[in-house]
PDB file of N, CA and C in Angstrom:
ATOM      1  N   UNK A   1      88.044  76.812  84.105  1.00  0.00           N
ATOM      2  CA  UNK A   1      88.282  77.398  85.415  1.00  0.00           C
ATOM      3  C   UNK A   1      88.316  78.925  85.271  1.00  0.00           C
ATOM      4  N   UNK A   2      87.739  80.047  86.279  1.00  0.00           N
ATOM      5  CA  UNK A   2      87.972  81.424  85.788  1.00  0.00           C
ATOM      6  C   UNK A   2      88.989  81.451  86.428  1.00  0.00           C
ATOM      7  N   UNK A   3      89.148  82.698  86.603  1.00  0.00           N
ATOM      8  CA  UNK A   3      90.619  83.442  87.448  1.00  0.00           C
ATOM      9  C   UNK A   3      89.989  83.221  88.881  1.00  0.00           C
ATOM     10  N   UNK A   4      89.027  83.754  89.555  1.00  0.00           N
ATOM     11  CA  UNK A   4      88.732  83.673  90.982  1.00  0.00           C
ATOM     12  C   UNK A   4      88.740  81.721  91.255  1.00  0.00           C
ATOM     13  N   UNK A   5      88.191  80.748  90.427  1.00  0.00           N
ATOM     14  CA  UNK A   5      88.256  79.685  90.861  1.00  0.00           C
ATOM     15  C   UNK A   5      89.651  79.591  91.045  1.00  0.00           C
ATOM     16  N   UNK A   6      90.951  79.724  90.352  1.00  0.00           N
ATOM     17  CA  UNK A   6      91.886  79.669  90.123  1.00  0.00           C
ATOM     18  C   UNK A   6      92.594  80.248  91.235  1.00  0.00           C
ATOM     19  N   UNK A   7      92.361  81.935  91.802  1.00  0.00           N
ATOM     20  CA  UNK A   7      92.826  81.735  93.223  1.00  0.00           C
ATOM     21  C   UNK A   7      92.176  81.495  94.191  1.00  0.00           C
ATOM     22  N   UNK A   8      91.223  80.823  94.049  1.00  0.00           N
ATOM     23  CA  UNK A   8      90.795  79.791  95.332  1.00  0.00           C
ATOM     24  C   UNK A   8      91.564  78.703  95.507  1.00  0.00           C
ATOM     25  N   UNK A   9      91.561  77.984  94.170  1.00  0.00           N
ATOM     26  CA  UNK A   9      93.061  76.995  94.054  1.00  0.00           C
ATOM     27  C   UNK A   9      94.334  77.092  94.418  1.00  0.00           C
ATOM     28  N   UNK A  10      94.451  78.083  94.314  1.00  0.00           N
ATOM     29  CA  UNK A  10      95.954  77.759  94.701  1.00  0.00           C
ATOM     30  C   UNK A  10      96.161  78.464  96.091  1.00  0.00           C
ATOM     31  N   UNK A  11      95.064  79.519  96.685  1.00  0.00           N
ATOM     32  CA  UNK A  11      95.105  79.441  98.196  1.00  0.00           C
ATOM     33  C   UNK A  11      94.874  78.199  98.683  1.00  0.00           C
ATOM     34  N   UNK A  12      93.721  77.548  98.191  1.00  0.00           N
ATOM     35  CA  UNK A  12      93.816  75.942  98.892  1.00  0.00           C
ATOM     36  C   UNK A  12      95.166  74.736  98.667  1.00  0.00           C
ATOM     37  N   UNK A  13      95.777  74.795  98.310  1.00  0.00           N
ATOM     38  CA  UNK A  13      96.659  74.037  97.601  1.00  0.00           C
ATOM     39  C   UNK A  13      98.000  74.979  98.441  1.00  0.00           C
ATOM     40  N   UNK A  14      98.142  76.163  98.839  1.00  0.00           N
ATOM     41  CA  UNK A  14      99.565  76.954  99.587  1.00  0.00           C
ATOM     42  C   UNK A  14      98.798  76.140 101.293  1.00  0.00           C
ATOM     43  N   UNK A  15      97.898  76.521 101.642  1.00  0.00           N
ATOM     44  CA  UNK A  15      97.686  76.298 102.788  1.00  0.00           C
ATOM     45  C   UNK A  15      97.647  74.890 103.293  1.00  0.00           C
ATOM     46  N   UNK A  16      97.639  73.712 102.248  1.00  0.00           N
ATOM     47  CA  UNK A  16      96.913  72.278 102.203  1.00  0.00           C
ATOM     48  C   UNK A  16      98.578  71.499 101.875  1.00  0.00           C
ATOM     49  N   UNK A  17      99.562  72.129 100.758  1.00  0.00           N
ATOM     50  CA  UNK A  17     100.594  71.561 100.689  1.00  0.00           C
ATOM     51  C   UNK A  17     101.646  72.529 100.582  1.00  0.00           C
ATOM     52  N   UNK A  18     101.787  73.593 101.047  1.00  0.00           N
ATOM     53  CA  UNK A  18     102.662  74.436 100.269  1.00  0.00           C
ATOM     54  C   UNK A  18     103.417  74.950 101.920  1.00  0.00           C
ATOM     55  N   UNK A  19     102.445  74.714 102.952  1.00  0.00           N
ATOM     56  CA  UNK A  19     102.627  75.787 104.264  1.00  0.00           C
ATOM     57  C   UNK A  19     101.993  76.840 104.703  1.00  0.00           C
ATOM     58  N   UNK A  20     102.594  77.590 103.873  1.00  0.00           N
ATOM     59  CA  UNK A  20     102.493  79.180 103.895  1.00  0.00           C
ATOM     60  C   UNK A  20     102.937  79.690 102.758  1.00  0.00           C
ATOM     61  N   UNK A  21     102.600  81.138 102.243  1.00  0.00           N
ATOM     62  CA  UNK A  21     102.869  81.896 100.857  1.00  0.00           C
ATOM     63  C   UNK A  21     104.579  82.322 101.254  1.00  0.00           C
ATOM     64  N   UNK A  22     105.284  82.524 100.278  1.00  0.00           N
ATOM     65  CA  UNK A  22     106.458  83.250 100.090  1.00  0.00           C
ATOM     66  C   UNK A  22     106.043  84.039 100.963  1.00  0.00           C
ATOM     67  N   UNK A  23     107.417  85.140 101.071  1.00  0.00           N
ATOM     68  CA  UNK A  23     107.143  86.363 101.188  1.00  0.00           C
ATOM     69  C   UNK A  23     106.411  87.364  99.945  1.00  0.00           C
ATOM     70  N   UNK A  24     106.022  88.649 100.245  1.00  0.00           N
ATOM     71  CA  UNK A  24     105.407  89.231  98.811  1.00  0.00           C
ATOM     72  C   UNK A  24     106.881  89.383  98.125  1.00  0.00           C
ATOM     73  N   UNK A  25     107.847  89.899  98.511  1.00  0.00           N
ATOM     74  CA  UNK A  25     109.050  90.464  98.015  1.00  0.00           C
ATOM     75  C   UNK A  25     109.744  89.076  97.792  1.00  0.00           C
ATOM     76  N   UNK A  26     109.942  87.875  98.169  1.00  0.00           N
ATOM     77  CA  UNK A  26     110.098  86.476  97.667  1.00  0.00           C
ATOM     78  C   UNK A  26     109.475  85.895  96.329  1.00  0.00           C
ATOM     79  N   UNK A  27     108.196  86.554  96.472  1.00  0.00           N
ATOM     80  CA  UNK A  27     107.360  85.671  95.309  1.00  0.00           C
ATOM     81  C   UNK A  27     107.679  86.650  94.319  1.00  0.00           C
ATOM     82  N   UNK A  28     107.888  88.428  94.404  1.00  0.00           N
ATOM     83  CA  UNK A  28     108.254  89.120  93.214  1.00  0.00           C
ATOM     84  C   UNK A  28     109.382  88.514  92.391  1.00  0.00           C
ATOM     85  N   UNK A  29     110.411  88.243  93.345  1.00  0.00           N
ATOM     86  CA  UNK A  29     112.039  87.853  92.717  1.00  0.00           C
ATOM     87  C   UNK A  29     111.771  86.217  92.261  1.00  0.00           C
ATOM     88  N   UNK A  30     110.691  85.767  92.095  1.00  0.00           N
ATOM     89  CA  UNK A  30     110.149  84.532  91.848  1.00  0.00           C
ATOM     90  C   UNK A  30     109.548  84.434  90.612  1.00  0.00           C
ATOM     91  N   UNK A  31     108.580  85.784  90.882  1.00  0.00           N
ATOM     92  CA  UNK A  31     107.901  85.737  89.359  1.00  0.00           C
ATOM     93  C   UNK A  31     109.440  86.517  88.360  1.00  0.00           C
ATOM     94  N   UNK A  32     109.929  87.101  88.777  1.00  0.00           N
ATOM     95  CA  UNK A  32     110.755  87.663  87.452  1.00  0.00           C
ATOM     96  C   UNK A  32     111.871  86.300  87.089  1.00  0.00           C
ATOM     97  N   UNK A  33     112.383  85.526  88.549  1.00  0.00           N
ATOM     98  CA  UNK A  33     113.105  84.505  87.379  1.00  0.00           C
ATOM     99  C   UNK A  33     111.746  83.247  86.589  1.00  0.00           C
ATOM    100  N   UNK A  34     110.558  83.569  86.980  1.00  0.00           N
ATOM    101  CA  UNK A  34     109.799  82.658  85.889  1.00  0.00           C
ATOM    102  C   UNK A  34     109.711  83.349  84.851  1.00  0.00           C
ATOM    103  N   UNK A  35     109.868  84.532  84.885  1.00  0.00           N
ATOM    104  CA  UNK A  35     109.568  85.359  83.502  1.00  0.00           C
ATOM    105  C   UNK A  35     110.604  85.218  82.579  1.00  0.00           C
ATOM    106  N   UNK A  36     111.641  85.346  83.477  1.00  0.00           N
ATOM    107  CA  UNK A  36     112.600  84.905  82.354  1.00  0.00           C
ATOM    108  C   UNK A  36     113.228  83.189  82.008  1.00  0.00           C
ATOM    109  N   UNK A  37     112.490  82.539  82.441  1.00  0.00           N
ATOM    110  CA  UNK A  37     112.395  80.952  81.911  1.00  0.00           C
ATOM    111  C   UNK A  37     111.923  81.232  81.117  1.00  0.00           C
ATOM    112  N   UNK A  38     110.282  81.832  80.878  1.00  0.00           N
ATOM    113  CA  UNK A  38     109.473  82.186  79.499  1.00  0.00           C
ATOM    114  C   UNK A  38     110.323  82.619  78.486  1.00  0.00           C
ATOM    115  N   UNK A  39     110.770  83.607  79.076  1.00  0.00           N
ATOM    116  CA  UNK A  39     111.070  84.285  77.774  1.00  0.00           C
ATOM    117  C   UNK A  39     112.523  83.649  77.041  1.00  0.00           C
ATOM    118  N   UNK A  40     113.247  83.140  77.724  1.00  0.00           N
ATOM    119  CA  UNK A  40     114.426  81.885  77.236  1.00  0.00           C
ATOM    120  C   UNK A  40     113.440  81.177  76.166  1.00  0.00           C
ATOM    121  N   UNK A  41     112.639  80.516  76.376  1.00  0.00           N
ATOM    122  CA  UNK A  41     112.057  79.289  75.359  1.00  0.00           C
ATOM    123  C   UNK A  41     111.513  80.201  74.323  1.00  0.00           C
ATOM    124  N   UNK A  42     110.795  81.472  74.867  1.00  0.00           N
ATOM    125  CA  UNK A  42     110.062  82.057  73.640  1.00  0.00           C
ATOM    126  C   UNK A  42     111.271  82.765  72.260  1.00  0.00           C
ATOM    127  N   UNK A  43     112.704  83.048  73.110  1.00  0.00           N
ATOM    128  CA  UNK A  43     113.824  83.374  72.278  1.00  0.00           C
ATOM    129  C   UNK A  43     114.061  82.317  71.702  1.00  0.00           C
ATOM    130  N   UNK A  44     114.636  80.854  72.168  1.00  0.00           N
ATOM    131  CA  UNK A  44     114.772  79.652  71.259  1.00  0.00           C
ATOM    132  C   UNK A  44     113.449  79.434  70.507  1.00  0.00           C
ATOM    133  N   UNK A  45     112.469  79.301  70.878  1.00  0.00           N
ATOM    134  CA  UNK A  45     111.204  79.327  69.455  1.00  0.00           C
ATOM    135  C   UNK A  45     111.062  79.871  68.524  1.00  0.00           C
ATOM    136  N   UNK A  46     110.943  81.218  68.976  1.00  0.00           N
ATOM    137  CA  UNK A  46     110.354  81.641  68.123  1.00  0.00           C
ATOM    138  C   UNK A  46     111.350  83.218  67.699  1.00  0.00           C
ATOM    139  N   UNK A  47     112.826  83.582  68.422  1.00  0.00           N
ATOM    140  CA  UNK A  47     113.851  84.508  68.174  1.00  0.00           C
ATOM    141  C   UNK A  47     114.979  83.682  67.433  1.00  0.00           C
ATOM    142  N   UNK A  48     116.119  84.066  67.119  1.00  0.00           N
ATOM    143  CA  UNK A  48     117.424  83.737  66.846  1.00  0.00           C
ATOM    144  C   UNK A  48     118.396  83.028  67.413  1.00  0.00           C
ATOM    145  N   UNK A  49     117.810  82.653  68.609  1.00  0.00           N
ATOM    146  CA  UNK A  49     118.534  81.396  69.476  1.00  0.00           C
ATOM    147  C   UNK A  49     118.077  80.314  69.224  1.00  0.00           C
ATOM    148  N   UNK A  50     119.522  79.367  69.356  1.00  0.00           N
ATOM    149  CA  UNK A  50     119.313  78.004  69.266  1.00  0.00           C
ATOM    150  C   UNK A  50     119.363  77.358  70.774  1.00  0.00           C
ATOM    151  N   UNK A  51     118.384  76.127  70.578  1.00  0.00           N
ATOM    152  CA  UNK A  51     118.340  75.385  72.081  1.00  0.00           C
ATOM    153  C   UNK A  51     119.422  75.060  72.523  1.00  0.00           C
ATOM    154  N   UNK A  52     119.306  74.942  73.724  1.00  0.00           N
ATOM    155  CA  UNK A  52     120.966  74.457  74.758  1.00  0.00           C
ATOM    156  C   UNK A  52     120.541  72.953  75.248  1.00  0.00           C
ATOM    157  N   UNK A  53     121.165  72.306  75.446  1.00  0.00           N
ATOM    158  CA  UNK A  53     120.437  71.322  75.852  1.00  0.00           C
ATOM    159  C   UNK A  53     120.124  71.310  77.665  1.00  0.00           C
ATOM    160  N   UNK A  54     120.448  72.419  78.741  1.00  0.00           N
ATOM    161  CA  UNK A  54     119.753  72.361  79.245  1.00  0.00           C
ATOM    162  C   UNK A  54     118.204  72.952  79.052  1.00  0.00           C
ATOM    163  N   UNK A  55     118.156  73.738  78.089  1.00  0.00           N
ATOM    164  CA  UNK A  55     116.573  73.616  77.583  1.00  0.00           C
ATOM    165  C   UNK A  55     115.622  72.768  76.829  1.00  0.00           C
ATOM    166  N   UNK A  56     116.425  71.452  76.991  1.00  0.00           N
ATOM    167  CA  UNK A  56     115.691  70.325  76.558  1.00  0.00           C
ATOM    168  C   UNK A  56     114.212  70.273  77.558  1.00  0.00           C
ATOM    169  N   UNK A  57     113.442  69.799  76.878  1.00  0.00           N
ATOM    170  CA  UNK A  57     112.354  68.991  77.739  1.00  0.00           C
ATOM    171  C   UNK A  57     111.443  70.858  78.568  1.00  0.00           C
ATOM    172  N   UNK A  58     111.772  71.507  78.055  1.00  0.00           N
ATOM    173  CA  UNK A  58     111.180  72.750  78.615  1.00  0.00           C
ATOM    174  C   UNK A  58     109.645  72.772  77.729  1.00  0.00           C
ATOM    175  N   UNK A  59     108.483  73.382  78.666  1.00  0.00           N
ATOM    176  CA  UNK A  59     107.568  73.432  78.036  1.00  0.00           C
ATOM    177  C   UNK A  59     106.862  74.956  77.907  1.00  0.00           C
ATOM    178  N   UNK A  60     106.609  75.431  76.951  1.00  0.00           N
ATOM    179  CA  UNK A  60     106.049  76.867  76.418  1.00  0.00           C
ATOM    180  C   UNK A  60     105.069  76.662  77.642  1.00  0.00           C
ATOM    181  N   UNK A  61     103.835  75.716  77.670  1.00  0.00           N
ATOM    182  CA  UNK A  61     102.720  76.137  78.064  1.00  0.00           C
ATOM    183  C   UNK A  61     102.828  76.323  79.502  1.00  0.00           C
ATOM    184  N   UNK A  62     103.991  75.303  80.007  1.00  0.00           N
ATOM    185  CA  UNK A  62     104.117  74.915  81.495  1.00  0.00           C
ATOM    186  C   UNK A  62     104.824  76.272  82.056  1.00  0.00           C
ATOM    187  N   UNK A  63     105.647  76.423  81.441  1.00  0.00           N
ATOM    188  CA  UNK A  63     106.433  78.380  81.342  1.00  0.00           C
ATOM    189  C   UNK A  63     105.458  79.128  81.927  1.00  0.00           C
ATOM    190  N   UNK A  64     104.692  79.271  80.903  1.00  0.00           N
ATOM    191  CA  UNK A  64     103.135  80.373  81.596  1.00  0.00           C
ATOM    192  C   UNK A  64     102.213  80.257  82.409  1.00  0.00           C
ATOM    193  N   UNK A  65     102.245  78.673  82.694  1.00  0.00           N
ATOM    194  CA  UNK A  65     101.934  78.144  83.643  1.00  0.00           C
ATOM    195  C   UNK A  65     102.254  78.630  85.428  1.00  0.00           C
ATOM    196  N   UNK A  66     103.410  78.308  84.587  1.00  0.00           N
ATOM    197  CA  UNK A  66     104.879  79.095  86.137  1.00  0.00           C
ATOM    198  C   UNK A  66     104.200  80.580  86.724  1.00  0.00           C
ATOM    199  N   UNK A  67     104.412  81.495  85.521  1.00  0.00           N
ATOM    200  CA  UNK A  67     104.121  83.044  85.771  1.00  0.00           C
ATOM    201  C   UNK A  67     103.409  83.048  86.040  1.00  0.00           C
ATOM    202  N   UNK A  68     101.771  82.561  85.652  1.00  0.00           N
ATOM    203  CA  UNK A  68     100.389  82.364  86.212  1.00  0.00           C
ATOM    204  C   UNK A  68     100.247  82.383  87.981  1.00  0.00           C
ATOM    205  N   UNK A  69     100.968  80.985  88.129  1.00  0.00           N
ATOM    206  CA  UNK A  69     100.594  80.674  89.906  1.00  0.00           C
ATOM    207  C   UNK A  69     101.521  82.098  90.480  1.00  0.00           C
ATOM    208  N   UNK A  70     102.737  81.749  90.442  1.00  0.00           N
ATOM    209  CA  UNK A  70     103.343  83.322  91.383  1.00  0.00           C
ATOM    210  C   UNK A  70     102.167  84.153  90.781  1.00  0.00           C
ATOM    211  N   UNK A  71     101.931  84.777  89.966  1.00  0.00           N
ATOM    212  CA  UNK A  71     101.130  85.760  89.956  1.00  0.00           C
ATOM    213  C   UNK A  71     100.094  86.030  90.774  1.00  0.00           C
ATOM    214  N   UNK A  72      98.901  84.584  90.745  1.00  0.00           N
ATOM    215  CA  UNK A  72      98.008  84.588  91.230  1.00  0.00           C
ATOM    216  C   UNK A  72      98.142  84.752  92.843  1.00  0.00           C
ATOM    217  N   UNK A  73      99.481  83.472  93.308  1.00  0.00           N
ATOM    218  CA  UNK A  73     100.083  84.060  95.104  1.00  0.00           C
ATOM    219  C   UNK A  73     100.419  85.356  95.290  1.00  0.00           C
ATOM    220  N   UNK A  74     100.999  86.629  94.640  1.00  0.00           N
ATOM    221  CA  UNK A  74     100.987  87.564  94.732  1.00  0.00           C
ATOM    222  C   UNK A  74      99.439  88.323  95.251  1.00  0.00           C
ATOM    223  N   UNK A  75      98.632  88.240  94.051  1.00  0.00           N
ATOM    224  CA  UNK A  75      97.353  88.697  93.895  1.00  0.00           C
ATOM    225  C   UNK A  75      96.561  87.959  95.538  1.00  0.00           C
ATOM    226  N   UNK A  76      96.500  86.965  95.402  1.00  0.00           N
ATOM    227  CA  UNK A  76      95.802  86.133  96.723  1.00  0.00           C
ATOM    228  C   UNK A  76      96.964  87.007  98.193  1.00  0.00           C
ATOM    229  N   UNK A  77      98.246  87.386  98.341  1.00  0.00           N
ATOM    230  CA  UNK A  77      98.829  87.744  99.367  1.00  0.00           C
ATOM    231  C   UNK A  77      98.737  89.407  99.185  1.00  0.00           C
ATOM    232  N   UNK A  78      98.202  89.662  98.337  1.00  0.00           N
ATOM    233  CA  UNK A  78      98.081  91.461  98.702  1.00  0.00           C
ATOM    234  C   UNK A  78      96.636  91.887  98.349  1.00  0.00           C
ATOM    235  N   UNK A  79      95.729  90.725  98.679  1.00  0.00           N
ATOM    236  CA  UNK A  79      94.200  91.249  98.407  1.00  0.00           C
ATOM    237  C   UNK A  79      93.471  92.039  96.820  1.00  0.00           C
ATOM    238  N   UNK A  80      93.658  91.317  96.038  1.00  0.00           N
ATOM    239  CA  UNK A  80      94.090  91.988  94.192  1.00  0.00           C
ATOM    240  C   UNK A  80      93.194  91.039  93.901  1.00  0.00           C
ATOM    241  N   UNK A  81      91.748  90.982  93.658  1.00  0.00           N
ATOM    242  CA  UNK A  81      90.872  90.163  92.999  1.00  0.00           C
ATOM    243  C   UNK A  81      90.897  90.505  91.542  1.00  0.00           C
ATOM    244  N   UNK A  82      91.406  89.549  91.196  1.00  0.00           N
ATOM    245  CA  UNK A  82      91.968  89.031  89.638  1.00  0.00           C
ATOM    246  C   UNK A  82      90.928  89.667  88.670  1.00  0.00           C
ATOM    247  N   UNK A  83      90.073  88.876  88.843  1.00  0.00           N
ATOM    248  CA  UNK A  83      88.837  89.242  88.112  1.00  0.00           C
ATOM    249  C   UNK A  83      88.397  90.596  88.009  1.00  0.00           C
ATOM    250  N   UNK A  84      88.175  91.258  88.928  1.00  0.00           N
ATOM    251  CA  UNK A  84      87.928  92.726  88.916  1.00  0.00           C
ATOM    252  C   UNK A  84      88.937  93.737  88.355  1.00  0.00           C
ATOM    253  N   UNK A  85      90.339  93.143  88.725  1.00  0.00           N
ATOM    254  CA  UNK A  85      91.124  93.710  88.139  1.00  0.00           C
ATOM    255  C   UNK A  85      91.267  93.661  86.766  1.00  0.00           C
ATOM    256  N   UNK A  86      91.210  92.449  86.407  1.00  0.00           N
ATOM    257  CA  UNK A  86      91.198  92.390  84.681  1.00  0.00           C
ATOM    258  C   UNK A  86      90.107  93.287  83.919  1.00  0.00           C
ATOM    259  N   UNK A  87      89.002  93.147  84.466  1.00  0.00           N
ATOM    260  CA  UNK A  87      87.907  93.557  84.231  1.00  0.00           C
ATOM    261  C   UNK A  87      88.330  95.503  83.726  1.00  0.00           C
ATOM    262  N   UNK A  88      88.902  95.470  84.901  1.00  0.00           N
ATOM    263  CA  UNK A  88      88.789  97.602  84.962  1.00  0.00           C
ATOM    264  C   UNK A  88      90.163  97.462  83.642  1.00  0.00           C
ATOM    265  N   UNK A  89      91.326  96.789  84.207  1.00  0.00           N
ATOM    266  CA  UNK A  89      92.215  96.774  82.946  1.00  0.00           C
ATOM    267  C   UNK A  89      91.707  96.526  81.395  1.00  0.00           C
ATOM    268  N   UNK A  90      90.497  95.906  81.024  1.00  0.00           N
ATOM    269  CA  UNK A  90      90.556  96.049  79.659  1.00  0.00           C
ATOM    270  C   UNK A  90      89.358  96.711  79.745  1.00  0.00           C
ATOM    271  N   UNK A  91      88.571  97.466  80.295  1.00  0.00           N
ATOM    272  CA  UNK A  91      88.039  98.997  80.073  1.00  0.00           C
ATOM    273  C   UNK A  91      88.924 100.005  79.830  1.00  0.00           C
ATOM    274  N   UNK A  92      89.934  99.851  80.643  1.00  0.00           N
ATOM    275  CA  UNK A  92      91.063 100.897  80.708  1.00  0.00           C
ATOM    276  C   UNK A  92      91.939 101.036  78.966  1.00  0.00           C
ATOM    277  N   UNK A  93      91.950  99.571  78.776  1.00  0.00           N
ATOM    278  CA  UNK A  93      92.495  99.823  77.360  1.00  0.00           C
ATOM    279  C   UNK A  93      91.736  99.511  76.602  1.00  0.00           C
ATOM    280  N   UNK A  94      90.222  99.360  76.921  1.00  0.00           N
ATOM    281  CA  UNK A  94      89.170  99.819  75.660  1.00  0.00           C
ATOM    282  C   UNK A  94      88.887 101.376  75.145  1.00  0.00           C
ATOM    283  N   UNK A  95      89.546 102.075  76.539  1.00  0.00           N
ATOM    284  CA  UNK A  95      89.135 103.264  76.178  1.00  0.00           C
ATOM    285  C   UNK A  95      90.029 103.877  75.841  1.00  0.00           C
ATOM    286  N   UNK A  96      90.811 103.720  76.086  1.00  0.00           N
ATOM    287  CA  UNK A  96      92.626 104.297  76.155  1.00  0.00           C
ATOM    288  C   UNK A  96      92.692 104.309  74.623  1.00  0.00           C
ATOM    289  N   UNK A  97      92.432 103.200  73.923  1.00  0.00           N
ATOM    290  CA  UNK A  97      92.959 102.428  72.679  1.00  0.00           C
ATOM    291  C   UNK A  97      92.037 101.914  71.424  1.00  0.00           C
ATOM    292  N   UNK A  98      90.660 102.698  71.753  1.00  0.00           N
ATOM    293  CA  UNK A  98      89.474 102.082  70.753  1.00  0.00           C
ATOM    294  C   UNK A  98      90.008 102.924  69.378  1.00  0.00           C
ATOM    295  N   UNK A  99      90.989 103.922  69.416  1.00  0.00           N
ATOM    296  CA  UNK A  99      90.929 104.281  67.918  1.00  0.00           C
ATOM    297  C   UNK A  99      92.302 104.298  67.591  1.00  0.00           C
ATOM    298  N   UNK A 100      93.241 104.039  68.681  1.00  0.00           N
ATOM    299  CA  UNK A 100      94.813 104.026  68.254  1.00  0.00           C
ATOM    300  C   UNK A 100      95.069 102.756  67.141  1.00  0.00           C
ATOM    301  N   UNK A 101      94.497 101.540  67.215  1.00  0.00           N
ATOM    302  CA  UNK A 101      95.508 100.527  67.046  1.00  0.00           C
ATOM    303  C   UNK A 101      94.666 100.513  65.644  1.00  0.00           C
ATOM    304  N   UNK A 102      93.511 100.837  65.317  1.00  0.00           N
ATOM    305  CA  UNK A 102      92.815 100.493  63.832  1.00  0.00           C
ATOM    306  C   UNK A 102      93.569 102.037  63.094  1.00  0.00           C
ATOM    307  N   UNK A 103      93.944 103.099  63.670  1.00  0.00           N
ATOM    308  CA  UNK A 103      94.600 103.904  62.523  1.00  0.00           C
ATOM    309  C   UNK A 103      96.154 103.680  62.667  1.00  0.00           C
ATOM    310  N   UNK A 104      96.879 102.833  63.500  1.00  0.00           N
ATOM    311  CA  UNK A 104      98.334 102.350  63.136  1.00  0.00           C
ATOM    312  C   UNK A 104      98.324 101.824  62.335  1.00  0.00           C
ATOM    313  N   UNK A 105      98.992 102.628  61.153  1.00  0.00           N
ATOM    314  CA  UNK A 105      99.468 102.091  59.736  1.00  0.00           C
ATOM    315  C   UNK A 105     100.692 101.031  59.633  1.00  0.00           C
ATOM    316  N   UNK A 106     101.039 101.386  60.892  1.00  0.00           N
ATOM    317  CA  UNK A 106     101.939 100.301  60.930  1.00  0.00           C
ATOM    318  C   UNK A 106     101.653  98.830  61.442  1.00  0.00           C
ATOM    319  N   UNK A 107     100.183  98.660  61.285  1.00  0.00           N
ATOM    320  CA  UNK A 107      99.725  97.316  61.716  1.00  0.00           C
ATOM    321  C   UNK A 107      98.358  97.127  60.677  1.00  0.00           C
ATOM    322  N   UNK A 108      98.267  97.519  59.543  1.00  0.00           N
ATOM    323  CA  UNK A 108      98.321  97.498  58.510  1.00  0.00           C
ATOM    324  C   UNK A 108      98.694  96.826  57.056  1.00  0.00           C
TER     325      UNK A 108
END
């Protein structure tokens, strides 16, 4: 699936079962508590925390999953074609960054 099939999906899928989109300022305070579901599991994985057992049964992929759709309802409710955007963003840090990260010695 690309990114544009992807918000075609899930505009079809808000309008077909969902209603209507959040608000934009609803779906922001939406994506940050999905962000931090992510980042809970990514601390028990792969940081110094141990699982709780309400983080039983939590899934890494389904996590990013989460951040993905708000994202994409954001992008689909403020006119932000994904694709184009990604597109200029990694020109932006092709150019920004074609000689920083091969002379960080600290990645090395």
């Amino acid at each position: 699936m690309t990114i544009q099939e992807a918000q075609k999906e899930v505009d079809n899928w808000i309008k077909i079962i969902g209603v209507r989109y959040f608000s934009e300022l609803t779906n922001m305070a939406i994506l940050t508590e999905e962000v931090g579901e992510l980042a809970r599991i990514m601390a028990r994985t792969y940081g110094d925390q141990s699982f709780k057992k309400s983080d039983t049964g939590k899934n890494l992929g389904d996590e990013m999953a989460d951040v993905l759709w708000v994202l994409i309802c954001l992008a689909n409710q403020t006119g932000v074609d994904l694709t184009e955007a990604f597109k200029k963003n990694m020109e932006k840090k092709t150019n920004r960054d074609k000689n920083r990260h091969i002379n960080n010695e600290k990645l090395k």
